[in-house]
Every structure is written in structure tokens, then in C-alpha cells.
Protein backbone atom coordinates (compact mmCIF):
# COMPACT_ATOMS: atom_id res chain seq x y z
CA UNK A 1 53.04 133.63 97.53
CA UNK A 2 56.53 135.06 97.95
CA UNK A 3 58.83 134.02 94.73
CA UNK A 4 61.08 132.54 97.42
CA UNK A 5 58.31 129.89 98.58
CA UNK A 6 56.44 129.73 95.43
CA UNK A 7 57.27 126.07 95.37
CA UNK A 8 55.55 125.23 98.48
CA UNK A 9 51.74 125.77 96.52
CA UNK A 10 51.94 122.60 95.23
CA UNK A 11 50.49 119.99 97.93
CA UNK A 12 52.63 117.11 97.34
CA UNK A 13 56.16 118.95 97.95
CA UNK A 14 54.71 120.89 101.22
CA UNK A 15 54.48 117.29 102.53
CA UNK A 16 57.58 116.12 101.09
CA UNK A 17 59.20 118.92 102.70
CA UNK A 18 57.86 118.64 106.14
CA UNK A 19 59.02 115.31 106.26
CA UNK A 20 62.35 115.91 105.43
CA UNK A 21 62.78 118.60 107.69
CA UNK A 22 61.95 116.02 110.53
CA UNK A 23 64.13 113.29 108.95
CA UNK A 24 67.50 115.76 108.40
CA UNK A 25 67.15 117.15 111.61
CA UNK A 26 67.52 113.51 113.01
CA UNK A 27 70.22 112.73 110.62
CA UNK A 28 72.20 116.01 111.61
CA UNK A 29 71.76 114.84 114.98
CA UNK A 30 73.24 111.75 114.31
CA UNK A 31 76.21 112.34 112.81
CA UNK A 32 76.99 114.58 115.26
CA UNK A 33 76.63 111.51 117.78
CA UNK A 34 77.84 109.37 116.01
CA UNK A 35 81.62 111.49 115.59
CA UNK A 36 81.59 112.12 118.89
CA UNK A 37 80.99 109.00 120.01
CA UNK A 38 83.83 107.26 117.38
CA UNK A 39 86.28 110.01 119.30
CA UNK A 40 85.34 109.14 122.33
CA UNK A 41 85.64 104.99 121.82
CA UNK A 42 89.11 106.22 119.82
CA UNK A 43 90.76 108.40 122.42
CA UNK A 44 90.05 111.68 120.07
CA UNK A 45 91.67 109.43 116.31
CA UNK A 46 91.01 111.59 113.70
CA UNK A 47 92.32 108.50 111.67
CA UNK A 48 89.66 106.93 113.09
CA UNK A 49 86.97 109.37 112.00
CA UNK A 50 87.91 109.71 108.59
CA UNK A 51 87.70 106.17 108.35
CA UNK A 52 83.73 105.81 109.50
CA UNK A 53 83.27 108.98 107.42
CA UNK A 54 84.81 107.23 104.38
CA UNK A 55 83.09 103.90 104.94
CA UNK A 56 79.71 105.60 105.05
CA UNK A 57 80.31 107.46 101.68
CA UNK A 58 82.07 104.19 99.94
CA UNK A 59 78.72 102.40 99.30
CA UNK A 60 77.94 105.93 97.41
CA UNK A 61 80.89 105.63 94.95
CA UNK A 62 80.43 102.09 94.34
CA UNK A 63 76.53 102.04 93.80
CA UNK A 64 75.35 105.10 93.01
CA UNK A 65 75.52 104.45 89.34
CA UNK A 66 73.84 101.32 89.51
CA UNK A 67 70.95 102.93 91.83
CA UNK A 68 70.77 105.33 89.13
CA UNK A 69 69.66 102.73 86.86
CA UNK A 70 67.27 101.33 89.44
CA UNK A 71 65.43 104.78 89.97
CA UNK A 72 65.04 105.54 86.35
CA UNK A 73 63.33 101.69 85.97
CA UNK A 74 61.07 101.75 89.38
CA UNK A 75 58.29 104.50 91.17
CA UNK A 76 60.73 106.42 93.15
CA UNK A 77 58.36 106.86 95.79
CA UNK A 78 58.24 102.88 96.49
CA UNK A 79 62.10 103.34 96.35
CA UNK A 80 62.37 105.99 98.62
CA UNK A 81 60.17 104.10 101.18
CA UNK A 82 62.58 101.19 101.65
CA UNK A 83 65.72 103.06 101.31
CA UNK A 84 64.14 105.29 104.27
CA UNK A 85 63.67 101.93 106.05
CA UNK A 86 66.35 100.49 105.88
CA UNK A 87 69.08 103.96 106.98
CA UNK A 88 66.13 103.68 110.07
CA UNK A 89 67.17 100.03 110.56
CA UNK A 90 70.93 100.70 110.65
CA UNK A 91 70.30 103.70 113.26
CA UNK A 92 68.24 101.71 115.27
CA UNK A 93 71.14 99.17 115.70
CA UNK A 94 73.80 101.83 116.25
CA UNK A 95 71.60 103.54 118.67
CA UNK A 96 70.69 100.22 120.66
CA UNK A 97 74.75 99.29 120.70
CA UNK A 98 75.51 102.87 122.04
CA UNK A 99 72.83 103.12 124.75
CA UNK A 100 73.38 99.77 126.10
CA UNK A 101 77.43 100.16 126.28
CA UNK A 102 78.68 97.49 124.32
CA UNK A 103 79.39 100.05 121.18
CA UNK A 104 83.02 99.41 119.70
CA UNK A 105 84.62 100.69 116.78
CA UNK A 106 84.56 98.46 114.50
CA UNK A 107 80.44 98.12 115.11
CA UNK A 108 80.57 101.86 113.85
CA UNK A 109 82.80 101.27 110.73
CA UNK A 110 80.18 98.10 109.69
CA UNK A 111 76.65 100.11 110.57
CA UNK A 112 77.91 103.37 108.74
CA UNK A 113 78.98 101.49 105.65
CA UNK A 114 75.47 99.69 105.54
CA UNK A 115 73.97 102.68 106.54
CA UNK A 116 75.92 104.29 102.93
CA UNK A 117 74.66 101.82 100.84
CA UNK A 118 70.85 102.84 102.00
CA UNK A 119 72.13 106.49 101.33
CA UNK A 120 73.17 105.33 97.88
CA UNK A 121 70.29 104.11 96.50
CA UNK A 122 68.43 106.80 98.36
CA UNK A 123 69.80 110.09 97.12
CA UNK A 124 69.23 109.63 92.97
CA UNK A 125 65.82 108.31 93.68
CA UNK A 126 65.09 111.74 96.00
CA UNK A 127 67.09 114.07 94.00
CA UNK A 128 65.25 112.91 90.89
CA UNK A 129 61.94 112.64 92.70
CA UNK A 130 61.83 116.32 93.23
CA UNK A 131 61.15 117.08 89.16
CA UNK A 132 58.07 114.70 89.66
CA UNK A 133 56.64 116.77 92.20
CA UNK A 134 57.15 120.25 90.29
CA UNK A 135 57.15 121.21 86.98
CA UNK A 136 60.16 122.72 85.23
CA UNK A 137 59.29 126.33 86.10
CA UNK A 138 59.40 125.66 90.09
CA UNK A 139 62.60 122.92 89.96
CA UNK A 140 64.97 126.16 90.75
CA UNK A 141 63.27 126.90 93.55
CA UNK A 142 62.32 123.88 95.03
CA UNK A 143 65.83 122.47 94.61
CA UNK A 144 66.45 125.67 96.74
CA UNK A 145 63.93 125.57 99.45
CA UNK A 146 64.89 121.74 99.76
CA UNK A 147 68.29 123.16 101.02
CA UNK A 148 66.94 125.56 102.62
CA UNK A 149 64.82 122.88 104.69
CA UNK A 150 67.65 120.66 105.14
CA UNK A 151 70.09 123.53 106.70
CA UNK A 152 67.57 124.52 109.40
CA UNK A 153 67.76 120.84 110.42
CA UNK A 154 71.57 121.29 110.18
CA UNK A 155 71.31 124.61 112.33
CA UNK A 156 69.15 122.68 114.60
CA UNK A 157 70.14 119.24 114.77
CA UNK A 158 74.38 119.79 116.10
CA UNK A 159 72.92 122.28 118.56
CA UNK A 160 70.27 119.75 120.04
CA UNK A 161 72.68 116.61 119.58
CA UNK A 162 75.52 118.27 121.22
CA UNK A 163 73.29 119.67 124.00
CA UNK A 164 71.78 116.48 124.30
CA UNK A 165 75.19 114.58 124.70
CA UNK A 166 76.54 117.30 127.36
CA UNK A 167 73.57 117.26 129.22
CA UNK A 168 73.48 113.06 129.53
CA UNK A 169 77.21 112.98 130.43
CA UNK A 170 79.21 112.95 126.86
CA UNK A 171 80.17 109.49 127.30
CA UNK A 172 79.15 106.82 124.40
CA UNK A 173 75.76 105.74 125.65
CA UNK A 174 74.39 109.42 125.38
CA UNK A 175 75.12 109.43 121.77
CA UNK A 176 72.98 106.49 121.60
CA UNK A 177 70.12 108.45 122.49
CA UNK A 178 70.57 110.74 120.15
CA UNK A 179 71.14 107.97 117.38
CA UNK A 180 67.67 106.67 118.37
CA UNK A 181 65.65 109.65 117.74
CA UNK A 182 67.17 109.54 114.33
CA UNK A 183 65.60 106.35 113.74
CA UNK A 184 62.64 107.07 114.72
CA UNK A 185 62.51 110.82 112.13
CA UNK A 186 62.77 108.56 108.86
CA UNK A 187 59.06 107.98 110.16
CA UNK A 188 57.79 111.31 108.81
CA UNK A 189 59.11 110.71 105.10
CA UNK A 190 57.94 107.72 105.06
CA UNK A 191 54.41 108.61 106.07
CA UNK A 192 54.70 111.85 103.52
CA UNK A 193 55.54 109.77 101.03
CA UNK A 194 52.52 107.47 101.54
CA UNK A 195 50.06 110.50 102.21
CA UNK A 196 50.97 112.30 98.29
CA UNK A 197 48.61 112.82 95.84
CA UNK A 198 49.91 110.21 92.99
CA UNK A 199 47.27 112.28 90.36
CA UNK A 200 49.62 115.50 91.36
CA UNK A 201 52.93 113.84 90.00
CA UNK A 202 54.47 114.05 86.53
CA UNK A 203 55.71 110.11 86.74
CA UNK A 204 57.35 109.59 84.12
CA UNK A 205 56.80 105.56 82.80
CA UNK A 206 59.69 103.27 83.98
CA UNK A 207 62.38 102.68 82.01
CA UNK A 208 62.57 99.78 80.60
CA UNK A 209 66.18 97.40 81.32
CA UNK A 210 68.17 96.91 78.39
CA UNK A 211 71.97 96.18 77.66
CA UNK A 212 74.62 99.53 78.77
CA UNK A 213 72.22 101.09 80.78
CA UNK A 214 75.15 102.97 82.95
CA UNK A 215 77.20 103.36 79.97
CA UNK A 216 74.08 105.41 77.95
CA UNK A 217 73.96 107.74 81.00
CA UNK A 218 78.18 107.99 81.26
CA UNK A 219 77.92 108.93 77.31
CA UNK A 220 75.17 111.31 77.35
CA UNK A 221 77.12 113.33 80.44
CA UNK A 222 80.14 113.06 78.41
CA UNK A 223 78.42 114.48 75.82
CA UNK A 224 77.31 117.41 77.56
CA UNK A 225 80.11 119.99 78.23
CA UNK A 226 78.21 122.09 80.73
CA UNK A 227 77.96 119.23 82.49
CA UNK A 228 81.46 117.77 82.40
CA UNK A 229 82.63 121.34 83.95
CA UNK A 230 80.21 120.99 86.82
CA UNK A 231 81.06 117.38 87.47
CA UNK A 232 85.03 118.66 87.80
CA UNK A 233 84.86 121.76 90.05
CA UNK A 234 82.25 119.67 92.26
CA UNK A 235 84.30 116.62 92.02
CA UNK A 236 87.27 118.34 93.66
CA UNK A 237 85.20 120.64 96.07
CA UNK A 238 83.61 117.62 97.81
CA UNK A 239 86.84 115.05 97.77
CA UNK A 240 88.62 117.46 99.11
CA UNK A 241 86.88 120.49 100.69
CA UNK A 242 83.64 119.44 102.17
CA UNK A 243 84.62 117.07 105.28
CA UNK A 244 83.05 119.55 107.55
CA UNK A 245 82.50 116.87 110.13
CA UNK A 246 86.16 115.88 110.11
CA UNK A 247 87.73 119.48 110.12
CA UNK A 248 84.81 121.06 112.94
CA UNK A 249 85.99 118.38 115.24
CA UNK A 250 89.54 118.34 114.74
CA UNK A 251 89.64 121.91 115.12
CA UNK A 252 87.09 122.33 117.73
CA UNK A 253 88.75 119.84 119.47
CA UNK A 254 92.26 119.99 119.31
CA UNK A 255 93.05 123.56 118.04
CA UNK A 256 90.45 125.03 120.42
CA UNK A 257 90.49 122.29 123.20
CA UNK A 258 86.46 122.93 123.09
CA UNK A 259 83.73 120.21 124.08
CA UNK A 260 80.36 117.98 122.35
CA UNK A 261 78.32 121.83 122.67
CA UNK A 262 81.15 123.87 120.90
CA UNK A 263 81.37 121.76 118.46
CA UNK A 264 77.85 120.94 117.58
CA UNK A 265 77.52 124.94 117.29
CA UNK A 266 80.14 124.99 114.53
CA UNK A 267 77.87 123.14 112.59
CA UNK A 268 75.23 124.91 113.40
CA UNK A 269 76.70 128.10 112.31
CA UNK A 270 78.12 126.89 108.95
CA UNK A 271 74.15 126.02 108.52
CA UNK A 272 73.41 129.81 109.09
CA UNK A 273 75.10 130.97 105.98
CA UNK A 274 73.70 127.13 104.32
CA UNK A 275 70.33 128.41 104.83
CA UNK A 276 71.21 132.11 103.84
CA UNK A 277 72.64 130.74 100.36
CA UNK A 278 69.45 128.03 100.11
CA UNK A 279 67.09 131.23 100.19
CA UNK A 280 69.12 133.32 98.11
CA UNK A 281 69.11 130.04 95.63
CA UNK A 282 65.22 129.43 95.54
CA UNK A 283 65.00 132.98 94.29
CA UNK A 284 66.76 132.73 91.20
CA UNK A 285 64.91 131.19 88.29
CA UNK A 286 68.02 130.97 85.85
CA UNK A 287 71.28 129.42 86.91
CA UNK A 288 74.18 130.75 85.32
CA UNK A 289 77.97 128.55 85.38
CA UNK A 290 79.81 131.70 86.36
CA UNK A 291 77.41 131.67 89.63
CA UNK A 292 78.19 127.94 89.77
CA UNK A 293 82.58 127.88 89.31
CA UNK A 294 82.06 131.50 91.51
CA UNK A 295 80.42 130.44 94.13
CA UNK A 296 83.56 127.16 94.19
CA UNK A 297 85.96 129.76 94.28
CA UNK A 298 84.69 131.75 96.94
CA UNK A 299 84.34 128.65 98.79
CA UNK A 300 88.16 127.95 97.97
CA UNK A 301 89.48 131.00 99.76
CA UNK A 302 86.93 130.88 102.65
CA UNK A 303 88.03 127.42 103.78
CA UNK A 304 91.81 128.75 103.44
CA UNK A 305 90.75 132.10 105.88
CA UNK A 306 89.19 129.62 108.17
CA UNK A 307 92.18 127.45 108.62
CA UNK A 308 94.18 130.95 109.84
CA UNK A 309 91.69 131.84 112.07
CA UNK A 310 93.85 132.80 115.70
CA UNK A 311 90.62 131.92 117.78
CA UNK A 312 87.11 129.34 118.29
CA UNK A 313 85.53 132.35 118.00
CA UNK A 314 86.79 134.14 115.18
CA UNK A 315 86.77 130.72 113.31
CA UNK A 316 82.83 130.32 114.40
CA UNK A 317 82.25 133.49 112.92
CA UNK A 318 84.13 132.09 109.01
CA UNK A 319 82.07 128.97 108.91
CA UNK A 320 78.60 130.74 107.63
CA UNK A 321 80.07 132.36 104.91
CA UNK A 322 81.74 128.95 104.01
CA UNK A 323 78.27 127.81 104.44
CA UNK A 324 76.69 130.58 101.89
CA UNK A 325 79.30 129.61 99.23
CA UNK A 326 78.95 125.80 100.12
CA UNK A 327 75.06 126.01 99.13
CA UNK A 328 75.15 128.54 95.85
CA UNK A 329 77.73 126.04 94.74
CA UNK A 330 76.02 122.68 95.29
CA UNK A 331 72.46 123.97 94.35
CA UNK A 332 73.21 125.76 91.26
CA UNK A 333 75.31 122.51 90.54
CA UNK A 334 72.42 120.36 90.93
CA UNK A 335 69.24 122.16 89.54
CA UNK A 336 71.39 123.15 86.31
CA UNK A 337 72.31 119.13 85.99
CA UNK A 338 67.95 118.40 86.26
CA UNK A 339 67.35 120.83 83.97
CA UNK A 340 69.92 120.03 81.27
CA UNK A 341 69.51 116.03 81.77
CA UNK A 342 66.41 114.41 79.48
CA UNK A 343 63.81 113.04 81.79
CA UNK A 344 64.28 109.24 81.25
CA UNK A 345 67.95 109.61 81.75
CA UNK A 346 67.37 112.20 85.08
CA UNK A 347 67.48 109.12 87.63
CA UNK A 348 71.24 107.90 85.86
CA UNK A 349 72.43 111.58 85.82
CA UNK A 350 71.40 112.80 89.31
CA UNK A 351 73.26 109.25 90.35
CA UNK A 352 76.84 110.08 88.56
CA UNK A 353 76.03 113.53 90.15
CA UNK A 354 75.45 112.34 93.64
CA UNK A 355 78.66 109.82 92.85
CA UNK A 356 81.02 112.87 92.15
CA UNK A 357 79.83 115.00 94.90
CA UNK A 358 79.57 112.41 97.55
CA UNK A 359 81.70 109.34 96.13
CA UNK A 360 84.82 111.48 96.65
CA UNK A 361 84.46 111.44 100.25
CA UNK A 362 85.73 107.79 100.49
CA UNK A 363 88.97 108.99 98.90
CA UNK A 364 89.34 112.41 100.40
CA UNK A 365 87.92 111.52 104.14
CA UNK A 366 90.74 109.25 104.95
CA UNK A 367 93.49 111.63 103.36
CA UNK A 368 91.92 114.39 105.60
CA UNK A 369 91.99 112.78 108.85
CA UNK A 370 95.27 111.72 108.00
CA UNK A 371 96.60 115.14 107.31
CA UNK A 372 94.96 116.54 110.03
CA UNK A 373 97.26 114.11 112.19
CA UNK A 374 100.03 114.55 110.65
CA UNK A 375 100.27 118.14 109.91
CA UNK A 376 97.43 120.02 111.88
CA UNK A 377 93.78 120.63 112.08
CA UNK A 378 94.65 123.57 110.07
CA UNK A 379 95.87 121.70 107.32
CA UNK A 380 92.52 119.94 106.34
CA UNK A 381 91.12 123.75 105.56
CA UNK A 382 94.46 125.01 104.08
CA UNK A 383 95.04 121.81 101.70
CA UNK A 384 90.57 121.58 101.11
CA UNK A 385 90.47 124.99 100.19
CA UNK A 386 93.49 124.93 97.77
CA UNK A 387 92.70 121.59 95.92
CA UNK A 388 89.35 123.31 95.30
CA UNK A 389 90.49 126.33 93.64
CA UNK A 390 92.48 124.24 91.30
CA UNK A 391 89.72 121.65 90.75
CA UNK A 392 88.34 125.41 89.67
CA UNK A 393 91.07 125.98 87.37
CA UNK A 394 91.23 122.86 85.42
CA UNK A 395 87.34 122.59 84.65
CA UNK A 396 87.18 126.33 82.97
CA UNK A 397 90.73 124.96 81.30
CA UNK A 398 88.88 122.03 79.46
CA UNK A 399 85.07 122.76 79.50
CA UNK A 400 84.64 126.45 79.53
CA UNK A 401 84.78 126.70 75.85
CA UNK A 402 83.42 123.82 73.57
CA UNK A 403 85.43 122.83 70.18
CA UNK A 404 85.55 124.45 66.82
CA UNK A 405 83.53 121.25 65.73
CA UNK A 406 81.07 122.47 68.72
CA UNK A 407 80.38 125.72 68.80
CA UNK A 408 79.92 125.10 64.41
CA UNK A 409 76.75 122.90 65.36
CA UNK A 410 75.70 124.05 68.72
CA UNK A 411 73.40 126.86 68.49
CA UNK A 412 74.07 128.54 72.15
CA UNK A 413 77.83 127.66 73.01
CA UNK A 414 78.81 126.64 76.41
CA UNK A 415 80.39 130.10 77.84
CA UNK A 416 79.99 132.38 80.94
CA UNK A 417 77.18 134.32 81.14
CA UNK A 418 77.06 137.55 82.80
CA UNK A 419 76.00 137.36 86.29
């Protein structure tokens, strides 16, 4: 089997990864509909959409380290069930509100937030999951091929949502439909999960609850510089850089006075160059932090080049490469945190990952939207892209480099390595 795909031998994750290929391509889908249909019930606020994008991220920053603690103490594949259920539950609802007409704003701002807090309790049970399904000499690559599934959902998903919504009028209720076919995808993970092979998986034995649970995993990252520097470059790369579905629509829509299909093909390209990077990442066995603080930088500048971009076109064409750097970043991030992190402490690390990565959102979202009003569409890219090369800066500033005290009893400092 190719090196690239090598993952895929082991029964258990080809399931898992069919399923989630069906699920993210409904949940791409979705949030498509569901921005479109916030600007449409909004009159086009993007005040409005970085509020339901903040609202849905919130529940991450303010539970993610407790659902830490819950996946390191339960089966994760028990956990992963219900949290699948209930995001299905919440998109049901949203769907049904849309179709039938009676959708208004504030019903979006409520079913996103409860749709989050399934999300939060979701994503350190699945991230941590994957290390149960492979062994440590395939987590590289299937950490990369379960990007690379998720961004041909995201090159497929926009495209069909935004088609979808064109072709059944581009008012409210034909986001609806959309939203329903999302419900119905968390189907396939949930039937995966209850298909796998429970001899096949390296379960490690529950943890057992004791005082400072959440404090022992905040003191072991704290201990860990390598760590500490990815936590700060990814920290500031997705507070302030990664609203994609914020700065697409703003600038699709009122830089490029474009429509629901030209904007669900933004998204579709950035997933291009996602995908590109997600194979290029399941290739690589080691992960090195000069690939991980380059690949931030390069993602830096390619958001600021985006926000000059004179034309839709010419912007279309910047978004894959944002994509490519988007991916090397966030994947190298993440496989180099599983492999560093002890195995009964994976559940709380992946969690205060996931927080930093995604809990930002709530903060940067709103500031987004509200610069995007204020000052531009182009502004969001500009400001993202500049905050990101300085979150850059500051982690090689503190973490690059441990201590005297450090590098006297630490065998194999924490440096670059040559890519």
C-alpha cells in the first residue's frame, strides 16, 4: 500500500474514515447554509455572523477542558456515539425551523451554541480516539489522511450546499434542506462506530476520577516546552486568522457583490490546497517544529496577499495555497501534541489543544465581523494574517529554546530541526 494510505490497512480506521467523510461533507454543507441563511434573515450583518460563529465555538472554550477529563475516564467510542447524536438533534431542529419558515435569528444563535457544546465534548474524544485505532507508527499518517478525508468533504460540501441553495431559490427555507441532510450524515459515524472491531483497538483502561484532574493535564502541558510553542502560534492563528466562513462571505459578498454558488466555491477551493497539504502531511513520518511555526508563517503572509487581491477571481485562485499552509500547520500541530502527550493524559491534552485552536474563535469571531464592518472585508485578512505572524514571533521568543536549568537535564533540547 502506498506510504500515503498506509493507514487505511487497518479495518477499524477504513470504517472510521468512511463515516466521517459522509458526516463532514454534511457538516460543510451546513455551515455553508446555515451563514447564508443568518445573512439572509440579517440583511447581509456580518455582526450578525460573527456572532452565531462565536456562539457555536463558546461551548468549545468553556468545556473542552472538562470533556477532556470525561474522554480520558469513559470508552470514547460510547462518547462519540452520543455526542454524534446529539450535533444530529440540533441540525434536525435548525433544519425543521428553516424549511418550514419560521427560522429567526435568535433560533440560530441558541441551536449553534447547543450545537458547540456537542462539538465540545466531541472533538477530544475523536481526536484522541484516532491513537486507539493505530499504533504509534501510523498516527502521522492517519492524523493526515483524516484531513485529507475531511477537506474532500470541504471541497464537496460548499459546492453542493451552495448549488443546492441557488437551485431551490436562496431564500431561508432552502438552507433548511441542506441543514437536514446534515442531520441525517451523523448516521454513518454512528453506524461505523458500532460496526468496529473492539479486539482491533489499543483501549487504554479508563482513568480513574480523582481531585485536579484539569489542573494535572494544564501542568504536564506547561511542563512541556514543545508544546507550550505549539499551543501559542496555534492559539493566535485560529483567534485570529482562521474565520474562513466570516471573511469568504464578507468578501464574496460585499467586495465581489457575488452570490450562495460563488461563495460556496471559495470554500471549496481553499479545500483544494486543504487536501493538497493533508496528503503531503500523511506522508511524513517525523514532524519537525520548524515545519510546524513555517507552515504559520506562510499562512501569515498568504492571508495578507489575499486581502489585496484586485478581483473574485484572482482572490479564488489565493485561497488553496492558504488552504496548503492552513493544513501543514494544524496537522503537524496536532499529531506532534499525540505523540509527545502520555496516553492516560492524551484525552486532557487533545482537549486544551482543541480549546486553543477552536476556543479562540469565540473571542476572535466577533472582533472579525466587527472589523470587517467597520473597516472592510479586507481588513479581516490584513489584521488575521498579521496577528498570526506575531503570534509566530512571540512563541519562538519564549519556547524556542528551553532554560539553562533545561537543556542541563533534558537529553534532546527543544530546538529547530532542519527541515
Amino acid at each position: 500500500m502506498s506510504p500515503t494510505f498506509r493507514a487505511l490497512h487497518n479495518p477499524n480506521y477504513r470504517r472510521y474514515a468512511l463515516g466521517s467523510l459522509v458526516s463532514n461533507t454534511g457538516t460543510w454543507m451546513q455551515r455553508i447554509a446555515q451563514d447564508w441563511l443568518v445573512l439572509r434573515l440579517t440583511d447581509g450583518s456580518g455582526a450578525a455572523l460573527g456572532i452565531t460563529t462565536g456562539l457555536q465555538f463558546l461551548p468549545v472554550l468553556l468545556l473542552s477542558p472538562y470533556a477532556g477529563v470525561i474522554a480520558d475516564r469513559f470508552p470514547k467510542r460510547r462518547l462519540l456515539q452520543l455526542t454524534q447524536l446529539t450535533m444530529a438533534l440540533a441540525s434536525l431542529v435548525l433544519g425543521v425551523l428553516a424549511v418550514s419558515g419560521v427560522a429567526e435569528v435568535w433560533q440560530v444563535y441558541v441551536i449553534a451554541f447547543l450545537f458547540g457544546i456537542g462539538s465540545a465534548f466531541d472533538a477530544p474524544a475523536r481526536q484522541s480516539f484516532v491513537s486507539e485505532m493505530v499504533g504509534p507508527d501510523d498516527l502521522a499518517n492517519a492524523v493526515g489522511l483524516n484531513s485529507a478525508t475531511f477537506n474532500v468533504a470541504r471541497i464537496v460540501g460548499p459546492a453542493v450546499a451552495g448549488l443546492m441553495i441557488g437551485a431551490l431559490g436562496g431564500g431561508a427555507s432552502a438552507t433548511g434542506w441542506v441543514i437536514l441532510i446534515n442531520a441525517l450524515s451523523y448516521g454513518a459515524v454512528i453506524w461505523q462506530l458500532q460496526h468496529m472491531d473492539t479486539d482491533l483497538l489499543r483501549t487504554p483502561k479508563p482513568v480513574a476520577r480523582t481531585p485536579g484532574m484539569l489542573l494535572e493535564g494544564v501542568r504536564y502541558i506547561r511542563s512541556q516546552p514543545k508544546m507550550m510553542m505549539i499551543l501559542v502560534m496555534v492559539f493566535f492563528a485560529g483567534t485570529f486568522g482562521m474565520n474562513f466562513q466570516i471573511t469568504s462571505a464578507l468578501m464574496a459578498t460585499e467586495v465581489f457583490g457575488k452570490g450562495a454558488g460563488e461563495y460556496g466555491i471559495l470554500g471549496s477551493a481553499m479545500a483544494v490546497g486543504s487536501l493538497t497539504g493533508a496528503l503531503l502531511a500523511a506522508r511524513r513520518v517525523r514532524i519537525r517544529l520548524r515545519l510546524v511555526a513555517g507552515a504559520a508563517l506562510g499562512f501569515g503572509a498568504a492571508e495578507i496577499l489575499a486581502g489585496l487581491m484586485p478581483t473574485y477571481v484572482t482572490f479564488a485562485l489565493m485561497t488553496p495555497l492558504i488552504g496548503v499552509f492552513t493544513l501543514t500547520m494544524l496537522n503537524s500541530a496536532n499529531a506532534t501534541m499525540q505523540l509527545e502527550s502520555a496516553p492516560a493524559l492524551r484525552g486532557r491534552v487533545m482537549a486544551l489543544y482543541m480549546t486553543i485552536v477552536m476556543g479562540g474563535t469565540p473571542i476572535g469571531a466577533p472582533i472579525i465581523g466587527w472589523v470587517g464592518q467597520q473597516f472592510g472585508a479586507r481588513w479581516t485578512l490584513l489584521g488575521g494574517g498579521m496577528l498570526t505572524i506575531l503570534g509566530v514571533v512571540i512563541a519562538v521568543a519564549l519556547f524556542a529554546r528551553p532554560s539553562r536549568d533545561e537543556a542541563d537535564s533534558e537529553p534532546e533540547p527543544v530546538t529547530f530541526q532542519a527541515a
